[in-house]
N, C-alpha and C. Protein backbone atom coordinates (compact mmCIF):
# COMPACT_ATOMS: atom_id res chain seq x y z
N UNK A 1 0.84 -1.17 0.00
CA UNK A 1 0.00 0.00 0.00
C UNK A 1 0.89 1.24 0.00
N UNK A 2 0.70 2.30 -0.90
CA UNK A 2 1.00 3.46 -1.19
C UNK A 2 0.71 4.45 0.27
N UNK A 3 2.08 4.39 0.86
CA UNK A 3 1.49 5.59 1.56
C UNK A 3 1.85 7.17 1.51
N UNK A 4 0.99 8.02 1.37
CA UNK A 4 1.33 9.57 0.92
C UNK A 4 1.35 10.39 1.95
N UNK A 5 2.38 10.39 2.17
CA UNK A 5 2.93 11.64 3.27
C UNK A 5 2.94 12.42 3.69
N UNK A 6 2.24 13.34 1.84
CA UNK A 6 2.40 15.08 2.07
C UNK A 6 0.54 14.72 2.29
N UNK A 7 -0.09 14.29 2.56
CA UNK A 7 -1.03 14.25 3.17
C UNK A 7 -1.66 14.27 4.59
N UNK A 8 -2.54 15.54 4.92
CA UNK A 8 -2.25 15.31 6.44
C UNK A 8 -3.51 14.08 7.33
N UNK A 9 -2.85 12.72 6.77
CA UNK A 9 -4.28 12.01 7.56
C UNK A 9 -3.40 11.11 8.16
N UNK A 10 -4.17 10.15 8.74
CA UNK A 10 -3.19 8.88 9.55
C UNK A 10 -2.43 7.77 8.79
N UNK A 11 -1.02 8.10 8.78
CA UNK A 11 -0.12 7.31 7.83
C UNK A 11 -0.30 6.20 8.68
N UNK A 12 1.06 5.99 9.87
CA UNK A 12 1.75 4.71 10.23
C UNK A 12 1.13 5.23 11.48
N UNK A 13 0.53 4.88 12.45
CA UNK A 13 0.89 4.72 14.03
C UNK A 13 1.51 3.62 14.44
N UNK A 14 2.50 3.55 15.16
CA UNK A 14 2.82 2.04 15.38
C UNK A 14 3.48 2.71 16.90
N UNK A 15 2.61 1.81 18.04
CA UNK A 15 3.37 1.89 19.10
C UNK A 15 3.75 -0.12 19.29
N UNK A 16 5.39 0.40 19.75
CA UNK A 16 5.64 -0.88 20.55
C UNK A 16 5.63 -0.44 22.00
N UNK A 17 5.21 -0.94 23.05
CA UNK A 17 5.29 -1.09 24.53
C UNK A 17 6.37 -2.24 25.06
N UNK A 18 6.40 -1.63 26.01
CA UNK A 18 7.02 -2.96 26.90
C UNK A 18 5.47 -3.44 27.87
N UNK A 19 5.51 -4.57 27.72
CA UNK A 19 4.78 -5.82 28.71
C UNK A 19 5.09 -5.66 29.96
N UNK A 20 4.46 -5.32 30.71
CA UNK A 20 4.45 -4.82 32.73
C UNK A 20 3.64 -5.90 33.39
N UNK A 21 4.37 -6.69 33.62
CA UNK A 21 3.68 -7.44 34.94
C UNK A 21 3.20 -7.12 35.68
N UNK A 22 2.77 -6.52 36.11
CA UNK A 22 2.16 -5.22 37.06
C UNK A 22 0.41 -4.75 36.36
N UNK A 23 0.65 -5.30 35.09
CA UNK A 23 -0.95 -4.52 34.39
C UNK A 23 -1.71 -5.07 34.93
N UNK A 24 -2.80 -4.00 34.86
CA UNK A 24 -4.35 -4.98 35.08
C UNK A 24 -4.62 -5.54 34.27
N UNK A 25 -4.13 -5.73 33.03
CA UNK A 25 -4.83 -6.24 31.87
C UNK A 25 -3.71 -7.26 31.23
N UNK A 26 -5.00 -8.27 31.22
CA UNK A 26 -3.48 -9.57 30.81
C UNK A 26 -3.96 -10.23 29.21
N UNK A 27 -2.83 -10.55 28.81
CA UNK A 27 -2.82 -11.94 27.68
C UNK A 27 -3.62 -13.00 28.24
N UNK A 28 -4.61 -13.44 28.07
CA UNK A 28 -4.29 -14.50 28.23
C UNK A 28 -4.04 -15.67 27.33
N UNK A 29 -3.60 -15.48 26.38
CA UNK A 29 -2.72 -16.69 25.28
C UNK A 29 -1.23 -16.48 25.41
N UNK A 30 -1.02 -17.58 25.03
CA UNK A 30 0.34 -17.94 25.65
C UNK A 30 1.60 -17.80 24.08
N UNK A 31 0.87 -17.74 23.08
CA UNK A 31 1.21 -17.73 21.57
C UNK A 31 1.14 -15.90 21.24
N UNK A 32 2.45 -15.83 20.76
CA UNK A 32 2.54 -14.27 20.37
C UNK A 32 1.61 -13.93 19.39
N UNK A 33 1.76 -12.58 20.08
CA UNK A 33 0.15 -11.66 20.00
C UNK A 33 0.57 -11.15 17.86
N UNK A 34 -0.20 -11.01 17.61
CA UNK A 34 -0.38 -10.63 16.31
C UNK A 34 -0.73 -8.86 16.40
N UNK A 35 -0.01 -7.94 15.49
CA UNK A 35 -0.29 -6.95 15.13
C UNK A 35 -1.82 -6.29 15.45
N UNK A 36 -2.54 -5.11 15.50
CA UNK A 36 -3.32 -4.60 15.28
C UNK A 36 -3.55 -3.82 14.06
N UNK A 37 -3.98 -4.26 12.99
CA UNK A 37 -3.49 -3.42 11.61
C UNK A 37 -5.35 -2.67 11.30
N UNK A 38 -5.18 -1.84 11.04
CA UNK A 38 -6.52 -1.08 10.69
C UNK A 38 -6.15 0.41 9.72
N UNK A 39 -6.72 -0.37 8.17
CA UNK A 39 -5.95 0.13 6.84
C UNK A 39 -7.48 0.73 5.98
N UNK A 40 -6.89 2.00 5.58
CA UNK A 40 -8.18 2.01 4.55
C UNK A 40 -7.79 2.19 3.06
N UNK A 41 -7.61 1.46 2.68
CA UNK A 41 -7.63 1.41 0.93
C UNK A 41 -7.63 3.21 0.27
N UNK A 42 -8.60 3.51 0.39
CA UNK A 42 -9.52 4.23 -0.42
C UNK A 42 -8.90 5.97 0.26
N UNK A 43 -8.39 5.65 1.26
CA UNK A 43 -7.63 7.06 1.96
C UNK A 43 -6.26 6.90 1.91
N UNK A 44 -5.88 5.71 2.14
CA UNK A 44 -4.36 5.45 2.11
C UNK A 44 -3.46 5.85 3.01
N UNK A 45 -4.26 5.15 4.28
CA UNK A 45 -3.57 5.16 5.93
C UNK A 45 -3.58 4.13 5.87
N UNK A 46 -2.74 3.39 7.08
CA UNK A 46 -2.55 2.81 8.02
C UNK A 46 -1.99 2.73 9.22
N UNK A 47 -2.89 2.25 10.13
CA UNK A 47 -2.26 2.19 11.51
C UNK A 47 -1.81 0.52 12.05
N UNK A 48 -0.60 0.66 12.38
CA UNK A 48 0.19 -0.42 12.90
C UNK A 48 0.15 -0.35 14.57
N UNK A 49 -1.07 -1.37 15.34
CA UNK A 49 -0.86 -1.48 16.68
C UNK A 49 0.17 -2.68 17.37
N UNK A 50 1.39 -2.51 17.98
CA UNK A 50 1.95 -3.59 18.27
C UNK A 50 2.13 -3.41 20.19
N UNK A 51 1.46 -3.73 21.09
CA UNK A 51 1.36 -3.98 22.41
C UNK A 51 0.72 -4.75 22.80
N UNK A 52 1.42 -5.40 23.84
CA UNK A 52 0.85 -6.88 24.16
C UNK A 52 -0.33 -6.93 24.79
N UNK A 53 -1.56 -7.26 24.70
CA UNK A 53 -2.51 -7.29 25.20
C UNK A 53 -4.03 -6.92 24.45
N UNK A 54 -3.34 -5.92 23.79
CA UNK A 54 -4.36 -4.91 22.56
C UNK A 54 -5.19 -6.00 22.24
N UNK A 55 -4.99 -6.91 21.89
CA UNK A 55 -6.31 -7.56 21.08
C UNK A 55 -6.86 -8.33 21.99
N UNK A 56 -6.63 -9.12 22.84
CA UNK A 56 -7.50 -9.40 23.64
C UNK A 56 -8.04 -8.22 24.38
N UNK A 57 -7.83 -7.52 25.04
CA UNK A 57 -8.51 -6.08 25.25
C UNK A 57 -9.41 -6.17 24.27
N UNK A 58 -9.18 -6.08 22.64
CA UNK A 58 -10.38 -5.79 21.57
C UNK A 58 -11.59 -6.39 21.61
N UNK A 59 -10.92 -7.69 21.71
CA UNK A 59 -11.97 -9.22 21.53
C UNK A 59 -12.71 -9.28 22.86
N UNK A 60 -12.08 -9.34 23.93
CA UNK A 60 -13.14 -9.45 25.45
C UNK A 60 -13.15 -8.50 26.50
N UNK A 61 -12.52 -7.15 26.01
CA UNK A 61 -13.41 -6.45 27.05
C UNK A 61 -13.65 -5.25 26.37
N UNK A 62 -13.21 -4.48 25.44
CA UNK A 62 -14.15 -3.61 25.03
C UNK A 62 -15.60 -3.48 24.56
N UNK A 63 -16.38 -2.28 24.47
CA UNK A 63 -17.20 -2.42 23.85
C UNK A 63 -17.46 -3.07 22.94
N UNK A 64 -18.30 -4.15 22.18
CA UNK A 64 -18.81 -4.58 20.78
C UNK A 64 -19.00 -3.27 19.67
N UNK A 65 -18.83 -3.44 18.74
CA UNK A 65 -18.68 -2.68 17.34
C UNK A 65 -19.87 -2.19 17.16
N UNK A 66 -20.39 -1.04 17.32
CA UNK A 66 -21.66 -0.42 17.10
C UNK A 66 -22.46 0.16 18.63
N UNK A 67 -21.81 -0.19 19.74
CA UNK A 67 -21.79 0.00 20.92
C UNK A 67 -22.33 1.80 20.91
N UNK A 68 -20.94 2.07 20.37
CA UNK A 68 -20.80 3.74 20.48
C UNK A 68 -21.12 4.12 18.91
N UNK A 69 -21.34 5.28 19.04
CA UNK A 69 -21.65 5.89 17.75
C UNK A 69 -20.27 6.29 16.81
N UNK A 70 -20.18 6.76 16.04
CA UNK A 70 -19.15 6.94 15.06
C UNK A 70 -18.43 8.79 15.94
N UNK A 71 -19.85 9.06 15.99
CA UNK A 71 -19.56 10.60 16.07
C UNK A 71 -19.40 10.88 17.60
N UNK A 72 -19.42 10.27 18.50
CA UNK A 72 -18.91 9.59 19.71
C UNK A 72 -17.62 9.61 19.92
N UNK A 73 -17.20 7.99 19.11
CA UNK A 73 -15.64 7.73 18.79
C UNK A 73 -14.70 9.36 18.15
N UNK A 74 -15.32 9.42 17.42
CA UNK A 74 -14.31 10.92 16.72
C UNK A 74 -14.44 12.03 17.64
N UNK A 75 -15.29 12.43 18.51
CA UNK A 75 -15.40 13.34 19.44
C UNK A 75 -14.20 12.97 20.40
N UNK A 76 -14.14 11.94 21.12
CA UNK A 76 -13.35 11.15 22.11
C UNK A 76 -11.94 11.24 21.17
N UNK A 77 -11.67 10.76 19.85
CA UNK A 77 -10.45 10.70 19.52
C UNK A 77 -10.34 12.47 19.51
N UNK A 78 -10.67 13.05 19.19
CA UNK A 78 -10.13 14.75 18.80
C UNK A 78 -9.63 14.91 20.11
N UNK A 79 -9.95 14.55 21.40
CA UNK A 79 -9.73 15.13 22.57
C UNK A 79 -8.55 14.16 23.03
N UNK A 80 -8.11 12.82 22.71
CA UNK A 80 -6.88 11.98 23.11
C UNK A 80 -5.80 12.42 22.37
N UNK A 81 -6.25 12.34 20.70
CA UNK A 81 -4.70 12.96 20.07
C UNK A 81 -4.49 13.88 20.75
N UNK A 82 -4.40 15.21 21.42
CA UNK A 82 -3.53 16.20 21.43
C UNK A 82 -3.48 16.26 22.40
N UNK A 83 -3.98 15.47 23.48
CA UNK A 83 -2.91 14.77 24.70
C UNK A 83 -2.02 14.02 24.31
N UNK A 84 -2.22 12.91 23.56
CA UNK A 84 -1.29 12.07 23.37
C UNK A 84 0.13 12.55 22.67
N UNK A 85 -0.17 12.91 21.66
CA UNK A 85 0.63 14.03 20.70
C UNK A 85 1.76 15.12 21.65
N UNK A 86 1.19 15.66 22.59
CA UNK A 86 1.94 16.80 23.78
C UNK A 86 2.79 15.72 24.34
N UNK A 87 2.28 14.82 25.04
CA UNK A 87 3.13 13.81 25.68
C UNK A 87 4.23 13.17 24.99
N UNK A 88 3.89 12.67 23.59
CA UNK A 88 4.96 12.50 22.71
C UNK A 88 6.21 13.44 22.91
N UNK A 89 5.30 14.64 22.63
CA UNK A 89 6.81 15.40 22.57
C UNK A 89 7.23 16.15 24.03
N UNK A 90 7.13 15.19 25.06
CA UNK A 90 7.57 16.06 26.39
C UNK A 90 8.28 14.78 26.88
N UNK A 91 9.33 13.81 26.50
CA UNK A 91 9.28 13.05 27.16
C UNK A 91 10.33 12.70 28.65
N UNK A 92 10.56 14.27 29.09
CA UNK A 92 11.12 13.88 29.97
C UNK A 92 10.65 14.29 31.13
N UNK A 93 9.06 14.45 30.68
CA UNK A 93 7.86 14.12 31.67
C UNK A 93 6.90 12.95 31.59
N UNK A 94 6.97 12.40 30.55
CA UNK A 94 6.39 11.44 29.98
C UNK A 94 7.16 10.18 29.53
N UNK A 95 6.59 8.95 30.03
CA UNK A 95 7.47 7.94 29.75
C UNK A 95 7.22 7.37 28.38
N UNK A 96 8.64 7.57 27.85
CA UNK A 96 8.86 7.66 26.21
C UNK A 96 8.70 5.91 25.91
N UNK A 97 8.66 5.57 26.62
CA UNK A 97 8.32 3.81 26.07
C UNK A 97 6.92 3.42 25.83
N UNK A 98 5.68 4.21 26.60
CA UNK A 98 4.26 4.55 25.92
C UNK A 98 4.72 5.71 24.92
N UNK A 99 4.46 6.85 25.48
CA UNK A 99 4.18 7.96 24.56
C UNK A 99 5.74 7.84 23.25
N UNK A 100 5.48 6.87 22.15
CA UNK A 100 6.34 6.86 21.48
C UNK A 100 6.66 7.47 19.65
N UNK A 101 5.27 7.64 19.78
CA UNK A 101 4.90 8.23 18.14
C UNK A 101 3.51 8.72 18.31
N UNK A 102 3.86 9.84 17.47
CA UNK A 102 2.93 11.10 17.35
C UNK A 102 1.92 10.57 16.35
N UNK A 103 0.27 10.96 16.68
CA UNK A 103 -0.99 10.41 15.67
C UNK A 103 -1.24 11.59 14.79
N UNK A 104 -0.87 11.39 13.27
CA UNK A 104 -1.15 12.21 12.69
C UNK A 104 -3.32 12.22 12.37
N UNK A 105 -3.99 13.21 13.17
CA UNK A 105 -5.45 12.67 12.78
C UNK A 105 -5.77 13.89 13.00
N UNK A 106 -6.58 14.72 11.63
CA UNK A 106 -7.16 15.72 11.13
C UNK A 106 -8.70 15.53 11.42
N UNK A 107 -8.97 16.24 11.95
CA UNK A 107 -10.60 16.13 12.30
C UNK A 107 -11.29 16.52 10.85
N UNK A 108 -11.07 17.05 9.78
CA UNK A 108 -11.77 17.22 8.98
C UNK A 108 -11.43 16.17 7.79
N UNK A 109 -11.14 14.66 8.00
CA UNK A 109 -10.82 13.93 7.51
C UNK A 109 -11.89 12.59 7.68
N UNK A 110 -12.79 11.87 7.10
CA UNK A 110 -13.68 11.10 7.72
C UNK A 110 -12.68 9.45 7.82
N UNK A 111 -12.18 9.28 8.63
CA UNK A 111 -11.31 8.05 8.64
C UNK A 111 -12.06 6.92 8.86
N UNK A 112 -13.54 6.92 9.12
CA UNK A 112 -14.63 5.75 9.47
C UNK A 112 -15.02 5.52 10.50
N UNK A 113 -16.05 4.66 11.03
CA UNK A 113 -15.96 4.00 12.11
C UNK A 113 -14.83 3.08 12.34
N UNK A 114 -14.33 2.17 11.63
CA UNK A 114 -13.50 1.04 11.91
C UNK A 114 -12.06 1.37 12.42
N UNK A 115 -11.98 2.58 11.87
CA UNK A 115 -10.55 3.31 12.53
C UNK A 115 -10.64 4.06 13.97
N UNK A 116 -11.65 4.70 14.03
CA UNK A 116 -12.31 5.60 14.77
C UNK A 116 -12.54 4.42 16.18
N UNK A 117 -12.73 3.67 16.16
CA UNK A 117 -13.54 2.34 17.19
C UNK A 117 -12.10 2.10 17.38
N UNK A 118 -11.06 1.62 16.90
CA UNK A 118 -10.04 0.74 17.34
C UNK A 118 -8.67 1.86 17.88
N UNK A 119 -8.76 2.85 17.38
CA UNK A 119 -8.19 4.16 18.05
C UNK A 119 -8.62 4.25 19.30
N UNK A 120 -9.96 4.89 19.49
CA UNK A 120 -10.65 4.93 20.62
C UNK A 120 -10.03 3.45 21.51
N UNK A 121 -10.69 2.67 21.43
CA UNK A 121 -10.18 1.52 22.05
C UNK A 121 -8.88 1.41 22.51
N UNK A 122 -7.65 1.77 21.57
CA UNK A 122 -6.28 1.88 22.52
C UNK A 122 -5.90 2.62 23.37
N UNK A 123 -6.51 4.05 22.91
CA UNK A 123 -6.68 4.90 24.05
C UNK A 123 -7.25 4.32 25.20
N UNK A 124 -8.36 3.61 25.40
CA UNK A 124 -8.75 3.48 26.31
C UNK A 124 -8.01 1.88 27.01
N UNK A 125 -7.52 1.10 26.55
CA UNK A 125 -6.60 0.40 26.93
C UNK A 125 -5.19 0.68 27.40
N UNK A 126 -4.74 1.52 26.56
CA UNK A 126 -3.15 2.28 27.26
C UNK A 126 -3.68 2.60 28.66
N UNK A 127 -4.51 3.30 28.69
CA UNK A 127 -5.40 4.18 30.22
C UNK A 127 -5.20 3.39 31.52
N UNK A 128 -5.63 1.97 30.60
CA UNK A 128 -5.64 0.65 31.99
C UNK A 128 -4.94 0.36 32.08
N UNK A 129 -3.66 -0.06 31.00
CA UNK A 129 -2.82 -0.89 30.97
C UNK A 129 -1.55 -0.28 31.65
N UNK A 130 -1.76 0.95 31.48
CA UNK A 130 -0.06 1.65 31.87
C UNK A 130 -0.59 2.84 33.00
N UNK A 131 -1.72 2.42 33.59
CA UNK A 131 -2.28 3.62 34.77
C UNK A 131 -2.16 4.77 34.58
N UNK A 132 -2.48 5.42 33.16
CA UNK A 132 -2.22 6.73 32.81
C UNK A 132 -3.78 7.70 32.87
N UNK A 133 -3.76 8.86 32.98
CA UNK A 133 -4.70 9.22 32.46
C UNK A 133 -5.11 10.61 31.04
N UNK A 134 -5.72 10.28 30.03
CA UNK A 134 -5.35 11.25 29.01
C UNK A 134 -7.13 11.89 28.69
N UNK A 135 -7.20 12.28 29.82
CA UNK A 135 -8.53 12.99 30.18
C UNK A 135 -8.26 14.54 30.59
């Protein structure tokens, strides 16, 4: 997939984490975790999720898909990027092993529900997983 740069929408996100024994939120499979990939053809983003836990988080405890509204999810994401984004770039207030790459996401860009839901969702998993808060 073609990705275009001088465009301002969501290219690559890709966070890696480190795994904390300490989380509230566990694996429970014992077989390495597979990517979080959520791509749209037709815009020519993609986001690369790689932290251990993310998908089970997806599969059994987040909301189900249609739960929240679209315009919900994008309300909630406008208000995490530019926390998340500040933290990126402060990191010697912020621990640079979460806050590791900046979300390029234009509110006047319709990125979908399917992007919009699984964004939302890491946000709200980082929250648990690493006792942060980006409220």
């Amino acid at each position: 997939m073609k990705i275009l740069k001088h465009l301002s929408i969501l290219s690559v996100f890709l966070i890696i984490a480190y795994a904390c024994s300490s989380s509230p939120i566990k694996n429970n499979s014992s077989s390495k975790e597979k990517p979080v990939v959520i791509k749209n053809d037709s815009l020519e983003y993609e986001i690369i999720i790689i932290d251990p836990g993310f998908n089970y988080y997806l599969n059994a405890i987040a909301k189900p898909v249609g739960f929240y509204t679209k315009s919900y999810l994008e309300n909630r994401n406008r208000v995490y990027v530019p926390i998340w984004n500040s933290r990126v770039n402060n990191p010697n207030n912020f621990n640079p092993n979460i806050y590791e790459n900046q979300i390029d996401y234009s509110n006047n860009i319709d990125y979908g529900y399917d992007v919009n839901y699984k964004l939302f969702n890491y946000f709200e998993f980082a929250q648990r997983k690493y006792r942060i808060n980006l409220r």
